[in-house]
C-alpha atoms as a PDB file:
ATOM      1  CA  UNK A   1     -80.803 -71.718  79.239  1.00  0.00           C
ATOM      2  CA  UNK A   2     -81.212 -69.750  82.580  1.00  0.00           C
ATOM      3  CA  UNK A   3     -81.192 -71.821  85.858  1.00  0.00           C
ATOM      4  CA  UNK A   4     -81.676 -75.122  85.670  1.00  0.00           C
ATOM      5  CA  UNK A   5     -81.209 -75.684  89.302  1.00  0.00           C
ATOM      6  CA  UNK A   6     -85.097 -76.764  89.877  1.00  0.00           C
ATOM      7  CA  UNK A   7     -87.740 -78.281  91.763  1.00  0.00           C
ATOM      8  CA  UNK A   8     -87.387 -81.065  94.320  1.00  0.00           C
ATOM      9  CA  UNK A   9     -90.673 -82.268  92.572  1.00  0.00           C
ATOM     10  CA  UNK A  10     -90.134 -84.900  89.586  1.00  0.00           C
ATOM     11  CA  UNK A  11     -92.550 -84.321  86.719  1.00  0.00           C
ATOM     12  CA  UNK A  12     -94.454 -86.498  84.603  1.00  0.00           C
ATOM     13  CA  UNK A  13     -93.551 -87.109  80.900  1.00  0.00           C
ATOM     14  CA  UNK A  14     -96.908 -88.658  80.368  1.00  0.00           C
ATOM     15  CA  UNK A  15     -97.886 -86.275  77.648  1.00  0.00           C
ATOM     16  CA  UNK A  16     -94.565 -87.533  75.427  1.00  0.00           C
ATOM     17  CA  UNK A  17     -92.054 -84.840  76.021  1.00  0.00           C
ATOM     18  CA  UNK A  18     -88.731 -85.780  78.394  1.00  0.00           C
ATOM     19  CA  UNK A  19     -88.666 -85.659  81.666  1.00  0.00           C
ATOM     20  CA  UNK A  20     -85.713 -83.271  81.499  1.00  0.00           C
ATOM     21  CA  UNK A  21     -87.058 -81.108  78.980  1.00  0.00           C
ATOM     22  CA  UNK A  22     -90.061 -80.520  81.602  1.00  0.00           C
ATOM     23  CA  UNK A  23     -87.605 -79.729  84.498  1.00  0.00           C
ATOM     24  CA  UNK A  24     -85.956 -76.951  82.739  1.00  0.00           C
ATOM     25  CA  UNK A  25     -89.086 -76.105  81.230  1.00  0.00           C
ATOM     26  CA  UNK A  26     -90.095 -75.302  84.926  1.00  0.00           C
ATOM     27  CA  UNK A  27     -86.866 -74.241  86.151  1.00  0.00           C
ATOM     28  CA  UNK A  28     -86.964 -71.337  83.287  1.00  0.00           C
ATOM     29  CA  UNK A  29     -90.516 -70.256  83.867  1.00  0.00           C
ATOM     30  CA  UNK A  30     -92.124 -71.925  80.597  1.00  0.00           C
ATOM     31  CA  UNK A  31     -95.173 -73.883  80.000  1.00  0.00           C
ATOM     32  CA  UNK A  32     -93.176 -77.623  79.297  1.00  0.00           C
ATOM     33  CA  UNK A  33     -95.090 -76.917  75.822  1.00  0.00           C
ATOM     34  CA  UNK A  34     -92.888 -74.497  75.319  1.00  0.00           C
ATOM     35  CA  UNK A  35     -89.961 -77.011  75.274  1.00  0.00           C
ATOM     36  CA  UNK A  36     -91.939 -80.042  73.361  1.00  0.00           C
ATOM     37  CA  UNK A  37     -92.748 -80.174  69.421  1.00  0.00           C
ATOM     38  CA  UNK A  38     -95.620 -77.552  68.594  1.00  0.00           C
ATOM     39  CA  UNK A  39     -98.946 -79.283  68.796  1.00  0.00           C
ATOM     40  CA  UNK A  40    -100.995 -79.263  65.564  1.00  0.00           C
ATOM     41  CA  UNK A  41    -102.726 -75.881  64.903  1.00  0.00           C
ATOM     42  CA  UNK A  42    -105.981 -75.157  66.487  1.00  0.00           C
ATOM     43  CA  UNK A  43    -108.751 -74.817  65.131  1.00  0.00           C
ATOM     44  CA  UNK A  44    -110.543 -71.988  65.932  1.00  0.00           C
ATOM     45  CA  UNK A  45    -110.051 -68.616  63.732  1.00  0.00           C
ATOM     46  CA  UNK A  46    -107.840 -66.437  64.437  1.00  0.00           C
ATOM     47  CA  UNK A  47    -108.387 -62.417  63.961  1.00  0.00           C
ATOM     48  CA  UNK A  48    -105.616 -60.755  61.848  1.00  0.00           C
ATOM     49  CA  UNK A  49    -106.304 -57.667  64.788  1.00  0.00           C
ATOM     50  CA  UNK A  50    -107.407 -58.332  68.012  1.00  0.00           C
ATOM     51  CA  UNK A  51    -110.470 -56.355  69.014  1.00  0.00           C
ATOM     52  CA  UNK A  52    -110.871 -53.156  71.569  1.00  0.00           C
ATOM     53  CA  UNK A  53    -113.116 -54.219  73.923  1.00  0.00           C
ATOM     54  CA  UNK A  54    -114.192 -50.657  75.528  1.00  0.00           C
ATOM     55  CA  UNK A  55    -115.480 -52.194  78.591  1.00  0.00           C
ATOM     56  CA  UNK A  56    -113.205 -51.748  81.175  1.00  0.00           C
ATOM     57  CA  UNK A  57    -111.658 -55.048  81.769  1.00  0.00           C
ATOM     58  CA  UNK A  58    -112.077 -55.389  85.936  1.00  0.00           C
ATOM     59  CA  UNK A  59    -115.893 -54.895  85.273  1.00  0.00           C
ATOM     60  CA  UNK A  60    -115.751 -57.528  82.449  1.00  0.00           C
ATOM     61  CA  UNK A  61    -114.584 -59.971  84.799  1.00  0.00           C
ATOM     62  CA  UNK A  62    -117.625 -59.288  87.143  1.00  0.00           C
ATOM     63  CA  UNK A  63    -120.076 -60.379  84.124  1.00  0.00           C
ATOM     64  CA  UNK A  64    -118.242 -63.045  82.528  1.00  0.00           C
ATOM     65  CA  UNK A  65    -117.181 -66.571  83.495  1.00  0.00           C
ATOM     66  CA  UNK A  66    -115.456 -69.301  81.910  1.00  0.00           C
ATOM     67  CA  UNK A  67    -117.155 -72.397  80.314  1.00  0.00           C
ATOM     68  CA  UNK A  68    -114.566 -74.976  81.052  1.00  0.00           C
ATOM     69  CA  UNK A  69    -115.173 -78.277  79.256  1.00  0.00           C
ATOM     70  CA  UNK A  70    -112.551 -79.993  80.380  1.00  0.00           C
ATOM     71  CA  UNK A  71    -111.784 -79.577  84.123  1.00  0.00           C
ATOM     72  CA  UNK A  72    -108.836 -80.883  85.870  1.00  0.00           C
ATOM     73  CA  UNK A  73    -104.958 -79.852  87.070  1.00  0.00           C
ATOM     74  CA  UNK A  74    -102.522 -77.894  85.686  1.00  0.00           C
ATOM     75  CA  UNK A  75    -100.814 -79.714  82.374  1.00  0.00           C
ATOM     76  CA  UNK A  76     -97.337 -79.679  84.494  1.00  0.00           C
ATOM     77  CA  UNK A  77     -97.174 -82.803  87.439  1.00  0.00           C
ATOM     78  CA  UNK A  78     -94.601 -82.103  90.398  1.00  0.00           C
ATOM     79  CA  UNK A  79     -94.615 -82.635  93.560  1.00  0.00           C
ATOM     80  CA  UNK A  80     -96.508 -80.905  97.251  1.00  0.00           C
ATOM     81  CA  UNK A  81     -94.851 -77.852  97.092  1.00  0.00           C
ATOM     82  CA  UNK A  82     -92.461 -77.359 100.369  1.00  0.00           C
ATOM     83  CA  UNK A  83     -90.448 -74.780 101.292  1.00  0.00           C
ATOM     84  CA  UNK A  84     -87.065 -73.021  99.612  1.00  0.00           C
ATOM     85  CA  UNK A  85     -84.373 -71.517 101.408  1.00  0.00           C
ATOM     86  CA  UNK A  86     -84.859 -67.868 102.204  1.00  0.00           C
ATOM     87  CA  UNK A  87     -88.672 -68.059 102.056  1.00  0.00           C
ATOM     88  CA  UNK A  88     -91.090 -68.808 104.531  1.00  0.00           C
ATOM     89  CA  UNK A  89     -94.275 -70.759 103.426  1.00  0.00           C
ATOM     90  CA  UNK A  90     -97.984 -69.187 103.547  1.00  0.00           C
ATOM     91  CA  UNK A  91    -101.497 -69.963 102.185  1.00  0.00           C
ATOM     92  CA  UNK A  92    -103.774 -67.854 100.532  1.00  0.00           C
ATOM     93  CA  UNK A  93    -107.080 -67.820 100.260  1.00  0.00           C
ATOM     94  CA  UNK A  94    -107.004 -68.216  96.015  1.00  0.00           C
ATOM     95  CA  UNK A  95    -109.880 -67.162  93.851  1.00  0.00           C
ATOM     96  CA  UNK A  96    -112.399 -64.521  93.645  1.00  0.00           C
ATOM     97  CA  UNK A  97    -114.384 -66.354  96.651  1.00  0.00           C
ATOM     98  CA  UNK A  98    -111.517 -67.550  99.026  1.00  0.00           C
ATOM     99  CA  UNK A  99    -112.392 -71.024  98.403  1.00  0.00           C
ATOM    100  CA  UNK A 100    -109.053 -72.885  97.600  1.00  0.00           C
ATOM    101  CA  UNK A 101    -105.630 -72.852  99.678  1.00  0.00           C
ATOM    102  CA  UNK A 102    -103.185 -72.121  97.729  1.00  0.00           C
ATOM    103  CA  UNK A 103     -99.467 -72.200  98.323  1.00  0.00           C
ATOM    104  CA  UNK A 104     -97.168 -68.972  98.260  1.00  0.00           C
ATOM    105  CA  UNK A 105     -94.093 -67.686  99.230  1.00  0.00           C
ATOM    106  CA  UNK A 106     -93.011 -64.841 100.863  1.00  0.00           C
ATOM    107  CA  UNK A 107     -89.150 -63.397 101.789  1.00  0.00           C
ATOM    108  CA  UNK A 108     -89.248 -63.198 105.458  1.00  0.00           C
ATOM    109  CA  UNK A 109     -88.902 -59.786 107.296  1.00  0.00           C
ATOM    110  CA  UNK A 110     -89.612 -57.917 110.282  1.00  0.00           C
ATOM    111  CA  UNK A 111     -92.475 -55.329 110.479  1.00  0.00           C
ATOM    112  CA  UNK A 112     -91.533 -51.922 111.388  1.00  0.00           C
ATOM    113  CA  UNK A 113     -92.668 -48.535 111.909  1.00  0.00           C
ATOM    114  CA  UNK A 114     -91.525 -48.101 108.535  1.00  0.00           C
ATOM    115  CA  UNK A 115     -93.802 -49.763 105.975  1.00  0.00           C
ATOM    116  CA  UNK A 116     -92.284 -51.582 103.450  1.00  0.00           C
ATOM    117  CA  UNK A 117     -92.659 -51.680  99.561  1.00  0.00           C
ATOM    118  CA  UNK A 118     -93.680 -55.446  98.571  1.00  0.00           C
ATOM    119  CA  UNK A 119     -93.465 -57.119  94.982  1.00  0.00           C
ATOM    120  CA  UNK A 120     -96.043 -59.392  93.938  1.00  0.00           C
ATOM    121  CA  UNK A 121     -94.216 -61.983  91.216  1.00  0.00           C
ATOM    122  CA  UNK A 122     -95.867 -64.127  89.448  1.00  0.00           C
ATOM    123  CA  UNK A 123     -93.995 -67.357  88.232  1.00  0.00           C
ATOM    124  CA  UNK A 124     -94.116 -68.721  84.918  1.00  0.00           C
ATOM    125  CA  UNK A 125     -95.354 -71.719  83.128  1.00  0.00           C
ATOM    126  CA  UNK A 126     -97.527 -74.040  85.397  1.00  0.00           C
ATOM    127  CA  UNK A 127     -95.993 -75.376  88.346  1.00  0.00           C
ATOM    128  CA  UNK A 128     -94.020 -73.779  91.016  1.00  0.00           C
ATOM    129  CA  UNK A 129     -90.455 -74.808  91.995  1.00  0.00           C
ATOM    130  CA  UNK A 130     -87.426 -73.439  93.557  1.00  0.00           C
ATOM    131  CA  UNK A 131     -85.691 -72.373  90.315  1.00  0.00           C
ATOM    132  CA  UNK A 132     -88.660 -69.870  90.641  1.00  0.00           C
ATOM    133  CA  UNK A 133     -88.075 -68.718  94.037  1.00  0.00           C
ATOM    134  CA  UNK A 134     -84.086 -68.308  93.617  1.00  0.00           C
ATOM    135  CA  UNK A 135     -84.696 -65.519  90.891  1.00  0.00           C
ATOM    136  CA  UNK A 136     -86.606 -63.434  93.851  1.00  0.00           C
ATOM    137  CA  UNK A 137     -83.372 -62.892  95.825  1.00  0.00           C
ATOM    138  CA  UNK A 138     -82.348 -59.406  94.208  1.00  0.00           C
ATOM    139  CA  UNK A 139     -85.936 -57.946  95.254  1.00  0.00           C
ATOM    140  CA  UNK A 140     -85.466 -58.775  99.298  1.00  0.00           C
ATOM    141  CA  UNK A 141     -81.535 -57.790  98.917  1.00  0.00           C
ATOM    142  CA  UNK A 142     -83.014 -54.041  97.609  1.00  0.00           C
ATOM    143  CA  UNK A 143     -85.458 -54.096 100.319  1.00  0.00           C
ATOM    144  CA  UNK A 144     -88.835 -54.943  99.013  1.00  0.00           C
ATOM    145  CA  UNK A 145     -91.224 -57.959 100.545  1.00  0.00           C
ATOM    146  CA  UNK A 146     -91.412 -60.171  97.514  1.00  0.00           C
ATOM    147  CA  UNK A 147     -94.142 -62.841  97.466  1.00  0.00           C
ATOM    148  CA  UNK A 148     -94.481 -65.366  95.077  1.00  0.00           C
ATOM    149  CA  UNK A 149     -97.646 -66.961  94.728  1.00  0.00           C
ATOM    150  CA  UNK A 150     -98.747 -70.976  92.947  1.00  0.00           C
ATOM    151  CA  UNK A 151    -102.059 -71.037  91.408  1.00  0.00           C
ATOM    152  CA  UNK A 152    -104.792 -73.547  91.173  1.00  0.00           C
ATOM    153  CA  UNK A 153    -104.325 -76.902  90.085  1.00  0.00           C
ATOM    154  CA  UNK A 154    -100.592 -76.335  90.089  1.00  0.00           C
ATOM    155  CA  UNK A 155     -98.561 -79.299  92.557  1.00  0.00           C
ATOM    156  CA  UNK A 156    -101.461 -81.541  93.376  1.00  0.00           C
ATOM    157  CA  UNK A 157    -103.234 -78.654  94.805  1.00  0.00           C
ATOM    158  CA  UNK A 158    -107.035 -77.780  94.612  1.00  0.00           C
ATOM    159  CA  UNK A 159    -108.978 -76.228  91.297  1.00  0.00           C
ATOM    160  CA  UNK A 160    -108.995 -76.773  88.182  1.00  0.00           C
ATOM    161  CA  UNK A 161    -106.522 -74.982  85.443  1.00  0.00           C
ATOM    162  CA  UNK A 162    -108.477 -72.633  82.833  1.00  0.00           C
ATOM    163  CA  UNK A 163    -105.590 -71.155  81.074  1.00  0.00           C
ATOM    164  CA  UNK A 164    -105.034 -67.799  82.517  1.00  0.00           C
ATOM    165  CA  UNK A 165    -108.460 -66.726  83.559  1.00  0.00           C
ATOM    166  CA  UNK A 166    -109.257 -68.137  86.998  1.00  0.00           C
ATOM    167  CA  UNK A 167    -105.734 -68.061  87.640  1.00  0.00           C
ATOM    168  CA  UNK A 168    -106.093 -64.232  87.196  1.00  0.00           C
ATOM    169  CA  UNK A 169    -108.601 -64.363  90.138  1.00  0.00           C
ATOM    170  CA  UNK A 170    -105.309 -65.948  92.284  1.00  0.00           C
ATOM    171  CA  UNK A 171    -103.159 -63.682  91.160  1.00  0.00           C
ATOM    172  CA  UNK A 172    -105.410 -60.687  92.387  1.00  0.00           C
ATOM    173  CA  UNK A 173    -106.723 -62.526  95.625  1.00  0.00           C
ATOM    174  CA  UNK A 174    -102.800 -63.287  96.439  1.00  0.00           C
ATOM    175  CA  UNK A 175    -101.813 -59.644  95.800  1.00  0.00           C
ATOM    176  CA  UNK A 176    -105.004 -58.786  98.244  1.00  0.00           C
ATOM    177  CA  UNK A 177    -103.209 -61.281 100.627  1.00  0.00           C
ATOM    178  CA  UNK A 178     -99.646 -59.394 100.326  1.00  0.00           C
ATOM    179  CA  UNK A 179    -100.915 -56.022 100.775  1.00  0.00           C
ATOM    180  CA  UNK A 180    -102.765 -56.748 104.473  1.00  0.00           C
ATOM    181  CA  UNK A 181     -99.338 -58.071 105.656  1.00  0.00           C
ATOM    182  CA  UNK A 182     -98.043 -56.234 108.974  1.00  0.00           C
ATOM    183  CA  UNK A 183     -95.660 -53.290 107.947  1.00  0.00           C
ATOM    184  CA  UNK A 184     -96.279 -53.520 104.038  1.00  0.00           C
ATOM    185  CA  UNK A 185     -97.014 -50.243 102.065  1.00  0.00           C
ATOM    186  CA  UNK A 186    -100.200 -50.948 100.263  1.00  0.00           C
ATOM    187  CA  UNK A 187     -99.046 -47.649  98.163  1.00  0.00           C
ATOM    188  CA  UNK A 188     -96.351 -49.254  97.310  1.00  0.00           C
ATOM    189  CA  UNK A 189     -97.304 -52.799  95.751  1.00  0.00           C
ATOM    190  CA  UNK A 190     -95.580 -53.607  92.993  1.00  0.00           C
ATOM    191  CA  UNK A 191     -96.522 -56.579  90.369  1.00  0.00           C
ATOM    192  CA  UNK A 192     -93.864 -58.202  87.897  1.00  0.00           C
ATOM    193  CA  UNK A 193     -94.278 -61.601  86.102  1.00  0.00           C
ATOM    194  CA  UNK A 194     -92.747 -63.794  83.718  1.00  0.00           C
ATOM    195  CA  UNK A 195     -93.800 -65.829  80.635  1.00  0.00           C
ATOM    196  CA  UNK A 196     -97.778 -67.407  81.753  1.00  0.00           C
ATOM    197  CA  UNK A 197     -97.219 -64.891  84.689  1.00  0.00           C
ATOM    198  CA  UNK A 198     -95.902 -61.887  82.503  1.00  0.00           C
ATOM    199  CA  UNK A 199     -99.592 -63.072  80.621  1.00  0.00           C
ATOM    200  CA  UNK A 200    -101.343 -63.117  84.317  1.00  0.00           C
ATOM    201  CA  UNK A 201     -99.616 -59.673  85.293  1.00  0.00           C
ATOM    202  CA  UNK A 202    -100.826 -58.330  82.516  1.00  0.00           C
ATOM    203  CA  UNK A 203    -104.515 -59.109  83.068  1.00  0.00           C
ATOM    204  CA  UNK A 204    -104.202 -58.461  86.932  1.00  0.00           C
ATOM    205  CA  UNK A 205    -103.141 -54.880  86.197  1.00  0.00           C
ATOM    206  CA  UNK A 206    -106.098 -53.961  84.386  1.00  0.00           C
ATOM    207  CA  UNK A 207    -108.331 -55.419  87.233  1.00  0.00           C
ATOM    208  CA  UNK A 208    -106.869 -53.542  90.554  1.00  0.00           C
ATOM    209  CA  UNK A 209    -104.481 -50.772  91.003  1.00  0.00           C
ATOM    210  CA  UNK A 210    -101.003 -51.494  91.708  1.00  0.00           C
ATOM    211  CA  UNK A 211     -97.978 -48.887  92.077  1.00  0.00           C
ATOM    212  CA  UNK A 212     -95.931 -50.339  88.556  1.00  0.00           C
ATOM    213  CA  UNK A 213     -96.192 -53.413  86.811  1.00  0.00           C
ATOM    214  CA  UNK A 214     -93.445 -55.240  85.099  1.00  0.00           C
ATOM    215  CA  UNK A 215     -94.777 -58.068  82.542  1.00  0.00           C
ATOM    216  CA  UNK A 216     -91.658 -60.123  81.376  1.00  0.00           C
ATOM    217  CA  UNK A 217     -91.914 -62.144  77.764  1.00  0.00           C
ATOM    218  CA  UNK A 218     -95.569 -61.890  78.388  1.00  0.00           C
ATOM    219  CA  UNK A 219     -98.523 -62.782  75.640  1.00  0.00           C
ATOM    220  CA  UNK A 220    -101.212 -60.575  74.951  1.00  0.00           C
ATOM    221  CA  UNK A 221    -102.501 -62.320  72.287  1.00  0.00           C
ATOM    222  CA  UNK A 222    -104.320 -65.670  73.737  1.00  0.00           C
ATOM    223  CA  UNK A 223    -105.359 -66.631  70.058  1.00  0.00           C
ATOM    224  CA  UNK A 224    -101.902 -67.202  68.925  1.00  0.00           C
ATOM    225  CA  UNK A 225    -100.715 -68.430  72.396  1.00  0.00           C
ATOM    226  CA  UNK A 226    -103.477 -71.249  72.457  1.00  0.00           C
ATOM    227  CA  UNK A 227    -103.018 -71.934  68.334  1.00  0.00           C
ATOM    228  CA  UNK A 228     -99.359 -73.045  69.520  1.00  0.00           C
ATOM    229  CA  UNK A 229    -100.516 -74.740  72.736  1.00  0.00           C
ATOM    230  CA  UNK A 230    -103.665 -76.207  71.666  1.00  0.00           C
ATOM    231  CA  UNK A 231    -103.818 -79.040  74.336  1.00  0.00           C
ATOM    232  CA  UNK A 232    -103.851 -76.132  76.799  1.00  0.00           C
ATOM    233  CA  UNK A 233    -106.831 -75.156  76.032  1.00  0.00           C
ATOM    234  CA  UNK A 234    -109.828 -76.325  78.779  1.00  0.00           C
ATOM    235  CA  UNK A 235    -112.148 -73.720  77.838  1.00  0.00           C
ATOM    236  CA  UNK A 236    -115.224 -73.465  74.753  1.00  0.00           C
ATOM    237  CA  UNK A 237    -113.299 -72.268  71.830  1.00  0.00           C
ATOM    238  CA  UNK A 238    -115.949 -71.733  70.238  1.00  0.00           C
ATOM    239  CA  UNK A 239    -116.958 -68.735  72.162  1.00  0.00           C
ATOM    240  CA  UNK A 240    -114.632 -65.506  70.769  1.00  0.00           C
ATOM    241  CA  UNK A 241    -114.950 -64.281  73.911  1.00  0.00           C
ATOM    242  CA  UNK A 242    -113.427 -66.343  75.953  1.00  0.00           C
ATOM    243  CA  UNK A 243    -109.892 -65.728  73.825  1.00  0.00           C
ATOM    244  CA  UNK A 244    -111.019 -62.083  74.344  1.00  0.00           C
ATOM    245  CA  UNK A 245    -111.128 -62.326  78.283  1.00  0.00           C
ATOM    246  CA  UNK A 246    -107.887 -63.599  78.122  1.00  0.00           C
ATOM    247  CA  UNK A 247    -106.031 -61.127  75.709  1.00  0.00           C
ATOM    248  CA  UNK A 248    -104.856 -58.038  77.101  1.00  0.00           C
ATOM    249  CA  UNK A 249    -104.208 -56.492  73.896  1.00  0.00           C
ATOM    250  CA  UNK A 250    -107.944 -56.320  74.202  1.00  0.00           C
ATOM    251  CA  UNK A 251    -108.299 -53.981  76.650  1.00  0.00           C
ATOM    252  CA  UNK A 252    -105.287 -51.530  76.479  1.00  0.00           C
ATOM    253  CA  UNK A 253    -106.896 -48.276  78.176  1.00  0.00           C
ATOM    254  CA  UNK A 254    -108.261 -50.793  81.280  1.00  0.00           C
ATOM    255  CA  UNK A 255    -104.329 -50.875  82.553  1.00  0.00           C
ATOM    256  CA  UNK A 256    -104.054 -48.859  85.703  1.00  0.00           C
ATOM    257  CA  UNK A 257    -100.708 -48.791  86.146  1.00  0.00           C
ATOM    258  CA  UNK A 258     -97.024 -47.609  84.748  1.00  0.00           C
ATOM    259  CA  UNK A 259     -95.916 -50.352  83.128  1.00  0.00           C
ATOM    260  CA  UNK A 260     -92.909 -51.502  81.278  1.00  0.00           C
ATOM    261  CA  UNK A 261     -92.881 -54.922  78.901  1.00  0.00           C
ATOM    262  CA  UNK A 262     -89.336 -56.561  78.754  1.00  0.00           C
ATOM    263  CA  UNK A 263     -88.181 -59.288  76.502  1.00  0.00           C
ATOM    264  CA  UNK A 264     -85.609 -60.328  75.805  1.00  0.00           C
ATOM    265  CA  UNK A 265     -83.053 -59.940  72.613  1.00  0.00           C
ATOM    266  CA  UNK A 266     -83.181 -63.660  71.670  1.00  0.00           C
ATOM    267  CA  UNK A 267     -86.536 -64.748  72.114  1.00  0.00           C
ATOM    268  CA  UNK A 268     -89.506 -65.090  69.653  1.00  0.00           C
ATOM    269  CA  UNK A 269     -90.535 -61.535  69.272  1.00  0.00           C
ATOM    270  CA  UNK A 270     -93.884 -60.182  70.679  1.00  0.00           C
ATOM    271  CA  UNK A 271     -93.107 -56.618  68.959  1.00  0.00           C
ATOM    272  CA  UNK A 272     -96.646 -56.309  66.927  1.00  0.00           C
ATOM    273  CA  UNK A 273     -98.999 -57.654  69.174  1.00  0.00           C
ATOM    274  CA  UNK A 274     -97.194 -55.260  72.077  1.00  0.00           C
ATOM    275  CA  UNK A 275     -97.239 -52.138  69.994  1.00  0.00           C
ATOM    276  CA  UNK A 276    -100.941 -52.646  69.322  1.00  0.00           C
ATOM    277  CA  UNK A 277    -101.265 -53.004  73.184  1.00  0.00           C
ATOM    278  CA  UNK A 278     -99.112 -49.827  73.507  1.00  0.00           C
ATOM    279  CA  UNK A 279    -101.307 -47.682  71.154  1.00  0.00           C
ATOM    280  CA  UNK A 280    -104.660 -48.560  72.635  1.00  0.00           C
ATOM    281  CA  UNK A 281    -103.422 -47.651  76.245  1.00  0.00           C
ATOM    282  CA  UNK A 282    -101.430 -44.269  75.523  1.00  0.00           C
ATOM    283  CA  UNK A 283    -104.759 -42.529  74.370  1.00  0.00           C
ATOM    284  CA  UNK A 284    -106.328 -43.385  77.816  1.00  0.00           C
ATOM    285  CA  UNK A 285    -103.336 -41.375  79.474  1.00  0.00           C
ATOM    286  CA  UNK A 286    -101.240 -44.717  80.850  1.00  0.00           C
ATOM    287  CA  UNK A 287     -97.873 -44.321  80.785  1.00  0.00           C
ATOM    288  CA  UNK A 288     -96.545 -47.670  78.996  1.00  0.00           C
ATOM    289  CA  UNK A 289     -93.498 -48.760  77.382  1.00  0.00           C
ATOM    290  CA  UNK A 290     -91.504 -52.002  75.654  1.00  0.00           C
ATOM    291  CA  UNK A 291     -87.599 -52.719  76.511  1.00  0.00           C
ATOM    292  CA  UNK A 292     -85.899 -55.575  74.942  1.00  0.00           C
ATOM    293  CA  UNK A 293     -82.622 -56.780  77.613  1.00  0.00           C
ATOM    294  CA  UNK A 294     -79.650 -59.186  76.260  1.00  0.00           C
ATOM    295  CA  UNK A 295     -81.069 -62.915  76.634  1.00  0.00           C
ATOM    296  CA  UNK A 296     -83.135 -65.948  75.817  1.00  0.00           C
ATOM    297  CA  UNK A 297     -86.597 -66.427  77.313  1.00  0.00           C
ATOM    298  CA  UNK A 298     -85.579 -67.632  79.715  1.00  0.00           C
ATOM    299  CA  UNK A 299     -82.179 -66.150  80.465  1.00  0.00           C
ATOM    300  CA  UNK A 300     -83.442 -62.783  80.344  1.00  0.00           C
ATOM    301  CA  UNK A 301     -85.028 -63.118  83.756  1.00  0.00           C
ATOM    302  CA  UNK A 302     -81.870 -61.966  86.189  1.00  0.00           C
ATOM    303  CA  UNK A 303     -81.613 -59.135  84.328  1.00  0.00           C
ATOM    304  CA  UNK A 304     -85.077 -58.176  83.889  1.00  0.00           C
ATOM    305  CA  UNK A 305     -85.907 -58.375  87.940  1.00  0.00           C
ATOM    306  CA  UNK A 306     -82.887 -56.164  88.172  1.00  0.00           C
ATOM    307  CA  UNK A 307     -84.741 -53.726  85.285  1.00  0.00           C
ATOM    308  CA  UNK A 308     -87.845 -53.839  87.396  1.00  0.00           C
ATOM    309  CA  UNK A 309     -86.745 -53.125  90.605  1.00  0.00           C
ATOM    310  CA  UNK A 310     -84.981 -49.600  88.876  1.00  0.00           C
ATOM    311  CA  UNK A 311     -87.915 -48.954  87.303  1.00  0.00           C
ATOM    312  CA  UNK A 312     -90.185 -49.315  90.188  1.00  0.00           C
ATOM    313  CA  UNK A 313     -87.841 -46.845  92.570  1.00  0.00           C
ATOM    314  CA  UNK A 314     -87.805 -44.534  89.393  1.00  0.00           C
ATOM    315  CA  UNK A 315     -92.218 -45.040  89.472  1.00  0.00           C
ATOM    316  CA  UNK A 316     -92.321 -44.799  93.381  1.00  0.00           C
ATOM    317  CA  UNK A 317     -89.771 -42.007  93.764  1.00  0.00           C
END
């Protein structure tokens, strides 16, 4: 298990699982799903392959909109979200219209005459604590701005979880929010993510252009994620097309980035559904890739930060 040094907040074992199992579940970046018995299997059908949507998936997004049936937080409680050593605390305006203040983090600096690279990471499972923030430190130490950014519905805050959708919408309105920072290189704005936000960094990178993007244990493939996590679902399953707005796999030639997928050794492997993302993107001219690292799911995550930050100096130059 990677860090287990986590939030101040305490959460809520309402939903049956330990209280302990849900504070390493957020400490490591996992949905506390992850760490609980797998829910009974959904039912909704499943395609053997995913389809290729050939709509580009930023313009999707303009069209289509969620049908939440159930509407309420995130399925992880912890506490008002404060402020971790070595960070300095910020809101941004979250969603596509700016109306919810969300929480973030960003590594202080000074601006210069020199603008700075910045890295945009995006935590995983669905709460924010500072087990999240102390993976962040090898980013500032290189020399990049890192901000890391809570979404809606996460630590009492406002909007309702959907389940990677809307959440998309705060992960592109917070990387909107990094890039208009005094002395930041909005050429060089870098995305990484792990787990839900390897998922999220995904589906941001085929929205808006960043420099590289480095999606860590991330699913492509919302049917199977949501037939394991059933309870997480808030949305009309009924409607394919909400699983499709919410499976990268979908949309392989809408990334607009370099990217490289890590995983790592130990974990449940995400080798077909990632190959199938890797051959619909190559045709479009993307340069993509898939690394596994030594590690668990969660204790892959030191070494993959250090992975991204060489591959985004190798990207940028």
């Amino acid at each position: 298990m990677a860090d287990d040094r986590i939030f101040s907040s305490k959460p809520s074992s309402e939903d049956g699982g330990p209280t302990r199992r849900m504070l390493l579940a957020g400490a490591a970046g996992l949905s506390a799903a992850a760490l609980l018995p797998a829910a009974a299997k959904a039912d909704f059908p499943i395609p053997e392959i995913p389809p290729l949507e050939r709509q580009d998936y930023g313009e999707a997004r303009k069209r289509f909109h969620t049908n939440l049936l159930r509407k309420g937080p995130a399925p992880e409680k912890s506490e008002t979200l404060g402020t971790p050593s070595g960070a300095k605390r910020v809101t941004y305006p979250g969603g596509p219209d700016g109306s919810i203040e969300l929480v973030a983090w960003i590594s202080p600096y000074e601006p210069s005459s020199k603008p700075r690279p910045a890295v945009l990471f995006l935590h995983g499972g669905n709460a924010t604590g500072d087990g999240h923030w102390d993976l962040m430190r090898p980013y500032w130490e290189a020399g990049f701005v890192v901000m890391l950014p809570s979404f809606r519905g996460e630590n009492g805050q406002a909007g309702n979880f959907s389940g990677f959708y809307d959440e998309t919408a705060d992960a592109l309105a917070a990387a909107g929010y990094l890039e208009q920072l005094p002395g930041i290189d909005r050429n060089r704005v870098f995305l990484a993510g792990h787990s839900n936000g390897g998922t999220l960094a995904l589906l941001a990178a085929m929205s808006r252009t960043f420099r590289a993007a480095v999606p860590i244990s991330a699913g492509v493939n919302s049917w199977r994620f949501f037939n394991r996590y059933e309870r997480e679902i808030r949305f009309d399953a009924n409607d394919p097309e909400e699983f499709v707005m919410r499976s990268s796999v979908c949309f392989g030639p809408s990334l607009k980035c370099p990217t490289l997928l890590l995983r790592g050794s130990e974990e449940r492997p995400f080798d077909k559904d990632h190959q199938l993302l890797i051959d619909r993107a190559r045709p479009a001219g993307i340069s993509i890739e898939a690394r596994t690292l030594p590690g668990t799911h969660n204790g892959v995550v030191p070494g993959a930060v250090t992975e991204s930050i060489r591959f985004f100096r190798q990207v940028a130059g």
